[in-house]
C-alpha atoms as a PDB file:
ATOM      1  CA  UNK A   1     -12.833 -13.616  -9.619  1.00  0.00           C
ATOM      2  CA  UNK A   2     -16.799 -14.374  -9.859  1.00  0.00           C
ATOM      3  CA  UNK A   3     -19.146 -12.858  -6.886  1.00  0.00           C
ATOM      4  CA  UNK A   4     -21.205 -15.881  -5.854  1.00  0.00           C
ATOM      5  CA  UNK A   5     -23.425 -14.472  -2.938  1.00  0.00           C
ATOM      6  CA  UNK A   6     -24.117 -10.385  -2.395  1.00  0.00           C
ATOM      7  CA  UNK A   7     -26.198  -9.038   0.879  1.00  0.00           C
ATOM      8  CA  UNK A   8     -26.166  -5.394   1.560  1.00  0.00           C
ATOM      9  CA  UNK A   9     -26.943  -4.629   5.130  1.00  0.00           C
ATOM     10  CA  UNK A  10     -27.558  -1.179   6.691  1.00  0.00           C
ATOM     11  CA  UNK A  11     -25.429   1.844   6.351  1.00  0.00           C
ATOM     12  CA  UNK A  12     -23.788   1.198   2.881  1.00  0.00           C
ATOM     13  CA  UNK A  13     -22.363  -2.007   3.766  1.00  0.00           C
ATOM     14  CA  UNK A  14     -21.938  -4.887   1.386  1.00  0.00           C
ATOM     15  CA  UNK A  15     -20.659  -8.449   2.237  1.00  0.00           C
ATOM     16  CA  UNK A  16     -19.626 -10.482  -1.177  1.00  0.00           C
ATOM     17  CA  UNK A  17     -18.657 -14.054  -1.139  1.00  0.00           C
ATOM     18  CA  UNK A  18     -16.719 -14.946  -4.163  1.00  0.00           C
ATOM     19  CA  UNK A  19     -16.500 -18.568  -6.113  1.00  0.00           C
ATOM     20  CA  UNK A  20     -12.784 -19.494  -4.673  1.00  0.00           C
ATOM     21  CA  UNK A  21     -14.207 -18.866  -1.017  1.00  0.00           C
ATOM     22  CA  UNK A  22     -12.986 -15.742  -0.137  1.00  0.00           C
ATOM     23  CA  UNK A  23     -15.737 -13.364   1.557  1.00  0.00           C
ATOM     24  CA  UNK A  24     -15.235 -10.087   2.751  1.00  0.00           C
ATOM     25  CA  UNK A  25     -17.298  -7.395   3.328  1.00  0.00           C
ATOM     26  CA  UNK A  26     -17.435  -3.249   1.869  1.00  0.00           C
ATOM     27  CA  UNK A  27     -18.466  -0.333   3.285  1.00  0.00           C
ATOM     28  CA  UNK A  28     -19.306   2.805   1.260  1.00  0.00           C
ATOM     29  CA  UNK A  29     -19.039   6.192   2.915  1.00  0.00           C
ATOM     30  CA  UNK A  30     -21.594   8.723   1.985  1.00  0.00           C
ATOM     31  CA  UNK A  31     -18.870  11.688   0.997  1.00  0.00           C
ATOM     32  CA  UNK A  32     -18.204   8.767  -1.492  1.00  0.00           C
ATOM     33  CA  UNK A  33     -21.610   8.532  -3.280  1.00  0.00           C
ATOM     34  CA  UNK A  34     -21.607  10.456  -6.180  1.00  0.00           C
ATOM     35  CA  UNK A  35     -21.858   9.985  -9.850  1.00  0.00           C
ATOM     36  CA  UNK A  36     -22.463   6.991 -10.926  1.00  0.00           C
ATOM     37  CA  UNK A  37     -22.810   5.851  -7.003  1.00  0.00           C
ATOM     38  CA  UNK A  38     -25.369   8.835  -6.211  1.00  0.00           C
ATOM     39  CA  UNK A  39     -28.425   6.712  -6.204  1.00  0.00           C
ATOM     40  CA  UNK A  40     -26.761   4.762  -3.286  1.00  0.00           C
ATOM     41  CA  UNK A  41     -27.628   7.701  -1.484  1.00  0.00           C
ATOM     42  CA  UNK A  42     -31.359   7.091  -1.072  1.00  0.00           C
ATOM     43  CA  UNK A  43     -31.507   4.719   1.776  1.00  0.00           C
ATOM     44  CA  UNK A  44     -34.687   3.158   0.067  1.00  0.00           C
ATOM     45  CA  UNK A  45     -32.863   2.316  -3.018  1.00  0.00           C
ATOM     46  CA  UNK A  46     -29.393   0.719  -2.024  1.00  0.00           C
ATOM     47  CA  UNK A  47     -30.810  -2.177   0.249  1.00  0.00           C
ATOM     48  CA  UNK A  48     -33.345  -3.719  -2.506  1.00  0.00           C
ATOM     49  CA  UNK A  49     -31.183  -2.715  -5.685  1.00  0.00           C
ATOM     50  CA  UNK A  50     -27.647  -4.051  -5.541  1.00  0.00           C
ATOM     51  CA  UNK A  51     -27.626  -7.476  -7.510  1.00  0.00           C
ATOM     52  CA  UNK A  52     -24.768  -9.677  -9.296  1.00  0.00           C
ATOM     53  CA  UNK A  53     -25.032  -9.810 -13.258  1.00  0.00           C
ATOM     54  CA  UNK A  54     -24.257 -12.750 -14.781  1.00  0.00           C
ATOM     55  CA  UNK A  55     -22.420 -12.112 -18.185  1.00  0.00           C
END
């Protein structure tokens, strides 16, 4: 499936709209955000830095 549309919103949440239709939305929890997610952390950095890649 192909995300179409991605908004994050406050408090680690995510909606994503993908190309059939479906939409839902995702919500991190902070004892979650580490590794690769520890950046998310930073509540500076996950609002203006989550974007869909086009491959």
């Amino acid at each position: 499936m192909d995300v179409v549309d991605l908004k994050t919103g406050e408090d680690w949440n995510m909606q994503v709209r993908f190309a059939d239709g479906t939409q839902g939305s995702v919500k991190f929890e902070q004892s979650h955000l580490y590794g690769v997610f520890e950046s998310l952390k930073d509540p500076d950095f996950f609002p203006g830095h989550i974007w869909i890649q086009v491959l």
